[in-house]
Each structure stands twice: as structure tokens, then as C-alpha cells.
C-alpha atoms as a PDB file:
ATOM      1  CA  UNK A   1       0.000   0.000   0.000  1.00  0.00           C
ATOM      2  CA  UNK A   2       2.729   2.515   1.390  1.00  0.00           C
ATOM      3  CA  UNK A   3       4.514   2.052  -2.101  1.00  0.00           C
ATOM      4  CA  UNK A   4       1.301   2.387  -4.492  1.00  0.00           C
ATOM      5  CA  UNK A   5       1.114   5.730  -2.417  1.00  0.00           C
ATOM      6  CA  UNK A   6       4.526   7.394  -2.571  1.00  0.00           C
ATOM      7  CA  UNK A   7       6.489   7.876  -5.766  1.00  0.00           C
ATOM      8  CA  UNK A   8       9.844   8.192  -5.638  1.00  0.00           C
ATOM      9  CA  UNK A   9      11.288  12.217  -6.013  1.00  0.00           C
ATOM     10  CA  UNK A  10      14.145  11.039  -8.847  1.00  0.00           C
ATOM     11  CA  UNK A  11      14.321  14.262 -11.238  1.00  0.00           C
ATOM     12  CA  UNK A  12      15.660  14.696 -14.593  1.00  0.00           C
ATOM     13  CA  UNK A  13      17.447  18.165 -14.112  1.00  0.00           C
ATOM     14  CA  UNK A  14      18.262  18.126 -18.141  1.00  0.00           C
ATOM     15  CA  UNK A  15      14.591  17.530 -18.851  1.00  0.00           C
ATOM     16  CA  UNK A  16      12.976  20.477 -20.185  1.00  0.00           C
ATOM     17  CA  UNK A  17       9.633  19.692 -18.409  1.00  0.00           C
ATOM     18  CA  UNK A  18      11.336  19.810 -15.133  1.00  0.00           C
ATOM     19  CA  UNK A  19       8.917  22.180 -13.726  1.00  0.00           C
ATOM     20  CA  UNK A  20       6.296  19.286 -14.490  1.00  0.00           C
ATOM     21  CA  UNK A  21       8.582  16.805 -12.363  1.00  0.00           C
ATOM     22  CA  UNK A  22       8.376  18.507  -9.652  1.00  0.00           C
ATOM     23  CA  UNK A  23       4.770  19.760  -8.871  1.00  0.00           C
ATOM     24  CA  UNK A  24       3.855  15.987  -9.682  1.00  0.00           C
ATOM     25  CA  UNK A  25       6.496  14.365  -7.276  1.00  0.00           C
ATOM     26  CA  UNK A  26       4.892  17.288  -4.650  1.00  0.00           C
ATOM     27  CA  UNK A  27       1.337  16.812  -5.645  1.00  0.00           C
ATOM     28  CA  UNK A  28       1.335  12.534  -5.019  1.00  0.00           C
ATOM     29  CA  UNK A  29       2.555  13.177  -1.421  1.00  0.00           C
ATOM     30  CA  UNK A  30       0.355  15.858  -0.390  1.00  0.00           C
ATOM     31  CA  UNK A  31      -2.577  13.558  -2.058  1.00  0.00           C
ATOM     32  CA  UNK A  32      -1.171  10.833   0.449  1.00  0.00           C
ATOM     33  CA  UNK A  33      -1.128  12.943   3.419  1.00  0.00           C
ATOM     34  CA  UNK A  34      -4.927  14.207   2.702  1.00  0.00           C
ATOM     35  CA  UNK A  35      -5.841  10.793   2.193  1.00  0.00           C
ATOM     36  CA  UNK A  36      -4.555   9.608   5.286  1.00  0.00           C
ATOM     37  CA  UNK A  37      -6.060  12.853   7.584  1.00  0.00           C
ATOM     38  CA  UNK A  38      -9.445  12.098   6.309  1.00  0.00           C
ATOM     39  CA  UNK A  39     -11.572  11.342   9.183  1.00  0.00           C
ATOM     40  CA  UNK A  40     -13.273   8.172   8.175  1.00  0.00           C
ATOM     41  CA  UNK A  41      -9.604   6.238   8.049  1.00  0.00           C
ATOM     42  CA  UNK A  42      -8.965   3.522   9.866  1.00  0.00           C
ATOM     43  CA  UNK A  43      -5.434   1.831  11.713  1.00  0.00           C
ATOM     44  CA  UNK A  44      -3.644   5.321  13.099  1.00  0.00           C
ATOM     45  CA  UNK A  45      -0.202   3.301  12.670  1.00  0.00           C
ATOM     46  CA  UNK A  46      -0.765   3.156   8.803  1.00  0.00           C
ATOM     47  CA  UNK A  47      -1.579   6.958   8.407  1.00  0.00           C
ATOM     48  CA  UNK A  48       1.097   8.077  11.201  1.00  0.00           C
ATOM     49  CA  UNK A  49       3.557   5.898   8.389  1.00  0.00           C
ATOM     50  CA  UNK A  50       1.974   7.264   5.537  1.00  0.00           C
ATOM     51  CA  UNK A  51       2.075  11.304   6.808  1.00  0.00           C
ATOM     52  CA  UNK A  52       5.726  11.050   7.997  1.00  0.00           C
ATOM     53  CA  UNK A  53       6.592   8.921   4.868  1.00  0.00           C
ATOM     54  CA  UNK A  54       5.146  11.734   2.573  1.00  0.00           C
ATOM     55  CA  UNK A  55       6.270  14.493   4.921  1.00  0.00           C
ATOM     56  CA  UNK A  56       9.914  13.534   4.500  1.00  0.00           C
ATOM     57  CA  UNK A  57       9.427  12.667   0.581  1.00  0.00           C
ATOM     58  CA  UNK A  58       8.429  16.660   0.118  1.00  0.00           C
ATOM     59  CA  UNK A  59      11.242  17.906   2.663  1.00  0.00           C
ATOM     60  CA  UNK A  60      14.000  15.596   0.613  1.00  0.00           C
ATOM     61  CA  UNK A  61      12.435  17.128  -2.747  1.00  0.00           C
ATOM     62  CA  UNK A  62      12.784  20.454  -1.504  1.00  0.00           C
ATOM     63  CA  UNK A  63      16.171  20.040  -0.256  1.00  0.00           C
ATOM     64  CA  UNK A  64      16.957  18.681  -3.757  1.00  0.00           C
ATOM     65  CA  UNK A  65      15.573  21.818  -5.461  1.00  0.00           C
ATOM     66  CA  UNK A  66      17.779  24.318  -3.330  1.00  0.00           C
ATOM     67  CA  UNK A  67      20.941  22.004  -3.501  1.00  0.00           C
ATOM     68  CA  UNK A  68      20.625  22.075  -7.508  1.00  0.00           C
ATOM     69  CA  UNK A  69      20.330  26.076  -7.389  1.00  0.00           C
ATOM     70  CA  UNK A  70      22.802  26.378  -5.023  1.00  0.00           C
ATOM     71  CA  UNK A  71      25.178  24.439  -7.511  1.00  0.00           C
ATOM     72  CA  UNK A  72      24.100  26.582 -10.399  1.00  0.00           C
ATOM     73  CA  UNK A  73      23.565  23.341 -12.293  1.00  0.00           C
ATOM     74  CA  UNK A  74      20.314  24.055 -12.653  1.00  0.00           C
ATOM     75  CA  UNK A  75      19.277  26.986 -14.877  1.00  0.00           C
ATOM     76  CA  UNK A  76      16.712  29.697 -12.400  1.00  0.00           C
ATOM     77  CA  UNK A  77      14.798  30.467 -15.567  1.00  0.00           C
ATOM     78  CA  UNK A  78      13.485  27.816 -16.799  1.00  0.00           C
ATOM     79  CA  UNK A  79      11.498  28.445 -19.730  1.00  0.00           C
ATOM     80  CA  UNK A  80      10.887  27.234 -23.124  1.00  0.00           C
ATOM     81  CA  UNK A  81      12.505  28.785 -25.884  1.00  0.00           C
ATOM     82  CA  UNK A  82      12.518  32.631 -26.597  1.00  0.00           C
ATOM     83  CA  UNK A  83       9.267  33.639 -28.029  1.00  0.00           C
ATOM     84  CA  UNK A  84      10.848  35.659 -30.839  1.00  0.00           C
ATOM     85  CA  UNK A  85      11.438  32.870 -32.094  1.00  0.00           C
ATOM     86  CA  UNK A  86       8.205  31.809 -32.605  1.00  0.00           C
ATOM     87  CA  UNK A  87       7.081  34.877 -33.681  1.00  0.00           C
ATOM     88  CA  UNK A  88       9.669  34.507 -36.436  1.00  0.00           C
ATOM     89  CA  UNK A  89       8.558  31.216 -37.550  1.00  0.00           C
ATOM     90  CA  UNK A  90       4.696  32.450 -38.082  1.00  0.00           C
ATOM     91  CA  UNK A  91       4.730  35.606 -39.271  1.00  0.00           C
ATOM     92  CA  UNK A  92       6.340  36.580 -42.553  1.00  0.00           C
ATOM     93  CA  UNK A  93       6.329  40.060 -42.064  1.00  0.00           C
ATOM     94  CA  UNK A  94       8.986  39.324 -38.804  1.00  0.00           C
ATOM     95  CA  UNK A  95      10.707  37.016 -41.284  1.00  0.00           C
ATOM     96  CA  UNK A  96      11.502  40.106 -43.815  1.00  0.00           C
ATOM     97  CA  UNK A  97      12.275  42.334 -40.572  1.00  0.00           C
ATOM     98  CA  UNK A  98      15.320  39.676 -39.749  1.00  0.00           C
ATOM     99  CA  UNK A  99      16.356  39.772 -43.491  1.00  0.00           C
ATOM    100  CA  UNK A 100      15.372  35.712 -43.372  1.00  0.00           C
ATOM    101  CA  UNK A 101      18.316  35.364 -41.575  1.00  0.00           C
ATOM    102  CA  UNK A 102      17.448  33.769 -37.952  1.00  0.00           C
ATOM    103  CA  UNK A 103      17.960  29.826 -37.530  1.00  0.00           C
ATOM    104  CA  UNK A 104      16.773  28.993 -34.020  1.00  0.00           C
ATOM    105  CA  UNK A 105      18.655  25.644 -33.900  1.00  0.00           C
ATOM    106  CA  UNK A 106      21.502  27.475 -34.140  1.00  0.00           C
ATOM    107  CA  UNK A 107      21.588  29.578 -31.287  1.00  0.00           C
ATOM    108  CA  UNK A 108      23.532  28.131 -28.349  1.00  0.00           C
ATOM    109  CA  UNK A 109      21.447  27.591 -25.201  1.00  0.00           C
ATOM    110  CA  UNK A 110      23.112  30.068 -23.626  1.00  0.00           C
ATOM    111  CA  UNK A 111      21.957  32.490 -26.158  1.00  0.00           C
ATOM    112  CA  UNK A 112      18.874  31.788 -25.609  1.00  0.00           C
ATOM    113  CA  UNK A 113      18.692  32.238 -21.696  1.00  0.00           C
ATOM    114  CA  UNK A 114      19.989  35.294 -22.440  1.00  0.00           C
ATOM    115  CA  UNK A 115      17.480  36.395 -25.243  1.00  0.00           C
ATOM    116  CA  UNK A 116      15.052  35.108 -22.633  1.00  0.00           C
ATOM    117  CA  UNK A 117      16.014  37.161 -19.759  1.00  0.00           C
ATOM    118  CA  UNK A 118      16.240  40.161 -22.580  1.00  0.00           C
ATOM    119  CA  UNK A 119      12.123  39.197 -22.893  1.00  0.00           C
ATOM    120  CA  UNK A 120      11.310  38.940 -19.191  1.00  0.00           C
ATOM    121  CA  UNK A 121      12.630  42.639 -18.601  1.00  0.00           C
ATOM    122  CA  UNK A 122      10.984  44.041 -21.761  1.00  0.00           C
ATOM    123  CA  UNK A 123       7.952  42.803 -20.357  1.00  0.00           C
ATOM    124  CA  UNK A 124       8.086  43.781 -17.430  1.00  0.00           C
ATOM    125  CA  UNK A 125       8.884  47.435 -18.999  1.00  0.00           C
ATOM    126  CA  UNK A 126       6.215  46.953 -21.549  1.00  0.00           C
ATOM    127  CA  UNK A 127       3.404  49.403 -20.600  1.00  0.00           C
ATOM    128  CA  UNK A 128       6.199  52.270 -20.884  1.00  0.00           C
ATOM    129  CA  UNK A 129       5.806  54.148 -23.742  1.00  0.00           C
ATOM    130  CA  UNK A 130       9.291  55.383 -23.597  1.00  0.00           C
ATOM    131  CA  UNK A 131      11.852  52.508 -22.750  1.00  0.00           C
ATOM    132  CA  UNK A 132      15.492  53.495 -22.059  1.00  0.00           C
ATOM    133  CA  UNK A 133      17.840  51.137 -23.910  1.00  0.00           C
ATOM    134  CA  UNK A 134      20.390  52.459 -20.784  1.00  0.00           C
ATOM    135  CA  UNK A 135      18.444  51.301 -18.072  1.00  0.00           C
ATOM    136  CA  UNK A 136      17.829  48.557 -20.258  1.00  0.00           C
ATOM    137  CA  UNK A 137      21.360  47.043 -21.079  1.00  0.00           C
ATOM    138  CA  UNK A 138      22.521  48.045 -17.232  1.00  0.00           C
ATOM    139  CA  UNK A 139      19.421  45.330 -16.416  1.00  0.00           C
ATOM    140  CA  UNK A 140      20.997  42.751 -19.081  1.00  0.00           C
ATOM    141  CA  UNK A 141      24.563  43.780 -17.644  1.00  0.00           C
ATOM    142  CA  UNK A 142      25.614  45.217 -20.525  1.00  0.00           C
ATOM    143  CA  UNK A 143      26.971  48.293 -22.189  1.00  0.00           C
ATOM    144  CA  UNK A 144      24.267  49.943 -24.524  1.00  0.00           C
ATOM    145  CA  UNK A 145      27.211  49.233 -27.411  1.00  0.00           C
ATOM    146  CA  UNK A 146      27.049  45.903 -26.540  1.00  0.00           C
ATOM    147  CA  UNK A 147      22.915  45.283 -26.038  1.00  0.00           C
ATOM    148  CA  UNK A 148      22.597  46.820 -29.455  1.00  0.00           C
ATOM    149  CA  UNK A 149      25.494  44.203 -31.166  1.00  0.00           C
ATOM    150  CA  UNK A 150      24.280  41.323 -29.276  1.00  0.00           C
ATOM    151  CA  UNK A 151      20.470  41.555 -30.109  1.00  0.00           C
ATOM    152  CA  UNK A 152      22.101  42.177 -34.127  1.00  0.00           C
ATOM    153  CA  UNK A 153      23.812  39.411 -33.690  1.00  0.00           C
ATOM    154  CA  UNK A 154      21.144  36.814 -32.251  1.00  0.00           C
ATOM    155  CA  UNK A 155      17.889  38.136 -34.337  1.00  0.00           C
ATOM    156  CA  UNK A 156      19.434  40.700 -37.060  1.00  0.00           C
ATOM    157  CA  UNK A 157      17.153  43.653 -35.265  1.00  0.00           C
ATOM    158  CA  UNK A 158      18.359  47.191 -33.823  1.00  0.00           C
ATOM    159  CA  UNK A 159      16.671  47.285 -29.861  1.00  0.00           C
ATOM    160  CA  UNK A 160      13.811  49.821 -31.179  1.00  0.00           C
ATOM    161  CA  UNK A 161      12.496  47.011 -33.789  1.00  0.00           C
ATOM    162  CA  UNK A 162      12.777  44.295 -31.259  1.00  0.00           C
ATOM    163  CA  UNK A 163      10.541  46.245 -28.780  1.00  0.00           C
ATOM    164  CA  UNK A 164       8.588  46.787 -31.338  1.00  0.00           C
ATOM    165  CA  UNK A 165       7.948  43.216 -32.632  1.00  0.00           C
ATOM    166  CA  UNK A 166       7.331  41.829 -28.820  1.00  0.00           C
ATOM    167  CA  UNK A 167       5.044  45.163 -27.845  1.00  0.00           C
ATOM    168  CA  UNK A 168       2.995  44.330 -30.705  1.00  0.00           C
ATOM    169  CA  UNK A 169       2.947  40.421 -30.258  1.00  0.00           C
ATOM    170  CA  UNK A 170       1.916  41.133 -26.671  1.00  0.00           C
ATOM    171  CA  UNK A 171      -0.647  43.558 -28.410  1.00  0.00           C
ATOM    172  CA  UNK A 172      -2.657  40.829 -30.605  1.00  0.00           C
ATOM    173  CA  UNK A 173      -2.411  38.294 -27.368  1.00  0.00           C
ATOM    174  CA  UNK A 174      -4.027  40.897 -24.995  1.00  0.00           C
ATOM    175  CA  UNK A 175      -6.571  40.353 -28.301  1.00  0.00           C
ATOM    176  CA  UNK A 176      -7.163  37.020 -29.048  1.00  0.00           C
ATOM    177  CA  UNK A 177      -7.608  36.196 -25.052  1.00  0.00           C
ATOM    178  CA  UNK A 178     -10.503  38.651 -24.869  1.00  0.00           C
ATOM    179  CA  UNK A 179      -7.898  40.824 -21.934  1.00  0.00           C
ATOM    180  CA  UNK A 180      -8.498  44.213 -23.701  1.00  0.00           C
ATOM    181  CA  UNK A 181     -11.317  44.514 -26.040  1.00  0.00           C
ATOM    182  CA  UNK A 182     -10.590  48.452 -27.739  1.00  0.00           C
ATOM    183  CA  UNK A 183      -7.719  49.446 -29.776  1.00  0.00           C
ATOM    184  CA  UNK A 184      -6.735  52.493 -26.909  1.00  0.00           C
ATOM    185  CA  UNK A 185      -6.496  50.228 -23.724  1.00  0.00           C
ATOM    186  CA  UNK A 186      -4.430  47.833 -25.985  1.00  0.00           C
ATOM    187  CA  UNK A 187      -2.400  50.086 -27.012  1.00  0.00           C
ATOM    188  CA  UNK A 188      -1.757  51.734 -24.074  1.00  0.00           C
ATOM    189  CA  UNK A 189      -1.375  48.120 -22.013  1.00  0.00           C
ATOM    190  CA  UNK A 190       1.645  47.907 -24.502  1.00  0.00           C
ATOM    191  CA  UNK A 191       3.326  51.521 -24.560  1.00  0.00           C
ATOM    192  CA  UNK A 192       1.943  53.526 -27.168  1.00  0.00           C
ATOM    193  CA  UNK A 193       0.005  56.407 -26.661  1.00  0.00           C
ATOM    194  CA  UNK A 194      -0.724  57.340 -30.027  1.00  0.00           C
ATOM    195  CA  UNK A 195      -3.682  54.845 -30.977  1.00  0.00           C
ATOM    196  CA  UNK A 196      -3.117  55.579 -34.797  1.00  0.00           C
ATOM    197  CA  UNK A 197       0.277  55.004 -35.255  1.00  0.00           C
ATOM    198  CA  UNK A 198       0.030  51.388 -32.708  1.00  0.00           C
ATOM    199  CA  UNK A 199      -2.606  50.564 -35.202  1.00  0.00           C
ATOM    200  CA  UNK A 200      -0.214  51.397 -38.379  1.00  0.00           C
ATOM    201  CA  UNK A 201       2.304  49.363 -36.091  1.00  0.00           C
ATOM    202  CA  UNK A 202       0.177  46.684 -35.764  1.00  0.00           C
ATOM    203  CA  UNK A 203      -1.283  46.612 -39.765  1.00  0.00           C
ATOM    204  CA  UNK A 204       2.267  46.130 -40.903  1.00  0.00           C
ATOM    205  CA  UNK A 205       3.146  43.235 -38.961  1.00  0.00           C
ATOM    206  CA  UNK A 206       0.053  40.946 -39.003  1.00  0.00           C
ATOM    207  CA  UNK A 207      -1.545  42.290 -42.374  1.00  0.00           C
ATOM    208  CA  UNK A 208      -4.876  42.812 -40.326  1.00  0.00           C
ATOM    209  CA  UNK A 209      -5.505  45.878 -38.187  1.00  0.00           C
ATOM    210  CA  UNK A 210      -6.050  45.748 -34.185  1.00  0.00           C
ATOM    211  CA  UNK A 211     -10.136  47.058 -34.782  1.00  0.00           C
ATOM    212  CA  UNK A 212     -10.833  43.967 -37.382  1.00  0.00           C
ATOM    213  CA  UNK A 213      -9.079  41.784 -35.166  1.00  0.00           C
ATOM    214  CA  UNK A 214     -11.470  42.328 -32.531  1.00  0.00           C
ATOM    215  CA  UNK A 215     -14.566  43.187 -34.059  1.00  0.00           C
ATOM    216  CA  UNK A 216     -13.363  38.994 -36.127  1.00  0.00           C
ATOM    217  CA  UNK A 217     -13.386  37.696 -32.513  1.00  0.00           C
ATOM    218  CA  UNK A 218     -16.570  39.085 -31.172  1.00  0.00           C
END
């Protein structure tokens, strides 16, 4: 019974659906200890075994978790790939942008934390109509030179058009997800204050303007 109950906590650290690995390996011993609290169970010896079984099995996973960071084997971003990325692979217009020129396969993984970590603060920024490139490249821990050779380098952009592609992107999901539903509070969710030139923006990169895209959905 006690080992139908409790998995073991054995984790793939190079699996990229570690994240998965471990809310499951938590979730089957927490199911264990509800089980075994529930008032209509019998023999206290078997739940006592079956709490401080599952107990320990979370406390060892834990211990595992901070032991991995510690080590820096384990990357604290874990993520998929870089959504530019996919942006480039659906969208033609993005394709002509990057002169055609971006192979994803090629990138080195540690390219592509980086390009991730470029992502997370842009979106965190992304409401700002006005984002410094300084404050920007201090975040990334580089010099401004340097943000504006490495992004050429990785996607064949300048900063501005690489704003602009994931502004815009975040624009049309804000969209499709029914978050915003006018062009103003989308464009202003995103940075841009002129609601005319966002929609331009927005024409040119998806061939379909933000005002048909919503009034398609509704």
C-alpha cells in the first residue's frame, strides 16, 4: 500500500519539463497525506507511516531543489525557448524584418537564456511608452554598445524594432484572449500612446488591423 502511495522524487534536471517533475512528485505526497487525515480512516499506525513517509518525501524534494540552485547546475529560468522565435517562424512580415536570416537551432542555449532574460525585462517594462535602452542594457549587464550588437547578432534587429515586434505580439495576445477589447487600452497596455500610429504598427506586422481583429473575434 505505502509504495502504491509514494512515488519516488528522482528528477531529470536536463529535462525540459522539469517544472512538471516537480509539482507531480509534490502533488502525489500531499494527495497521500490528505488521504490519510481524512476522518473516516482507519489503523492510526498506517496513516502516522503514511504522513511522515510523505512528509519527508516533500522535505528531501525540496532540499533537492535548493541544492541544484545552489550548484548553479540548474538553470533559475526555466522556460521554453525565446518567443521571438516563434514569432519569427509564423509571421512573414517578422521574417523580412530579420532579413530571413534567424535559424533557431543554431543559437547556443546560452543564447537563448539570455534572449530570454532580454524578454522577461521588456515585459516587465512593456506598458512604458518610452523605454530606455540604458536602463535597459545596465538590467541585461551590458553596455548599450554591446545590447545593441548582441540583439544584431542573435535576431538581425536594432533594440527599437525588437521592442517593437514583442510590444505588438503582446498587443494581438491581450486580443485574441478577450484581456483588452478596444484598440486604446491595448495600445496603451503595450506603450503607445498614439492609438493611430500602434494601429499602423500593428497593420504592418500581421496584415490585419487591431479594430478587425477584434470586431473577427466578437
Amino acid at each position: 500500500m505505502m509504495n502504491e502511495m509514494i512515488r519516488s522524487t528522482t528528477l531529470d534536471w536536463s529535462s525540459p519539463d522539469i517544472l512538471n517533475q516537480i509539482v507531480e512528485n509534490i502533488k502525489n505526497p500531499l494527495e497521500s497525506i490528505i488521504a490519510a487525515n481524512k476522518p473516516d480512516t482507519k489503523e492510526n499506525e498506517t496513516q502516522n507511516e503514511i504522513i511522515f513517509s510523505s512528509t519527508k518525501q516533500i522535505n528531501d524534494l525540496i532540499q533537492e531543489i535548493i541544492d541544484e540552485i545552489k550548484s548553479k547546475s540548474v538553470s533559475t529560468t526555466i522556460q521554453g525557448r525565446p518567443e521571438i522565435f516563434d514569432i519569427y517562424e509564423s509571421n512573414k512580415n517578422v521574417q523580412e524584418l530579420c532579413l530571413n536570416k534567424i535559424t533557431p537551432q543554431k543559437v547556443t542555449k546560452l543564447d537563448q537564456d539570455w534572449l530570454l532574460n532580454l524578454e522577461k525585462e521588456i515585459y516587465s517594462s512593456i506598458s512604458q511608452n518610452d523605454m530606455n535602452l540604458y536602463e535597459l542594457s545596465y538590467k541585461m549587464a551590458v553596455s548599450e554598445r554591446q545590447l545593441h550588437r548582441k540583439i544584431a547578432n542573435l535576431v538581425h534587429l536594432t533594440p527599437n524594432k525588437y521592442i517593437r515586434i514583442l510590444r505588438l505580439h503582446k498587443a494581438k495576445h491581450l486580443i485574441d484572449n478577450y484581456i483588452q477589447n478596444s484598440i486604446s487600452q491595448v495600445a496603451y497596455a503595450v506603450g503607445y500612446n498614439d492609438v493611430h500610429y500602434f494601429s499602423k504598427l500593428f497593420l504592418n506586422q500581421y496584415d490585419i488591423s487591431p479594430k478587425e481583429l477584434i470586431n473577427s473575434l466578437r
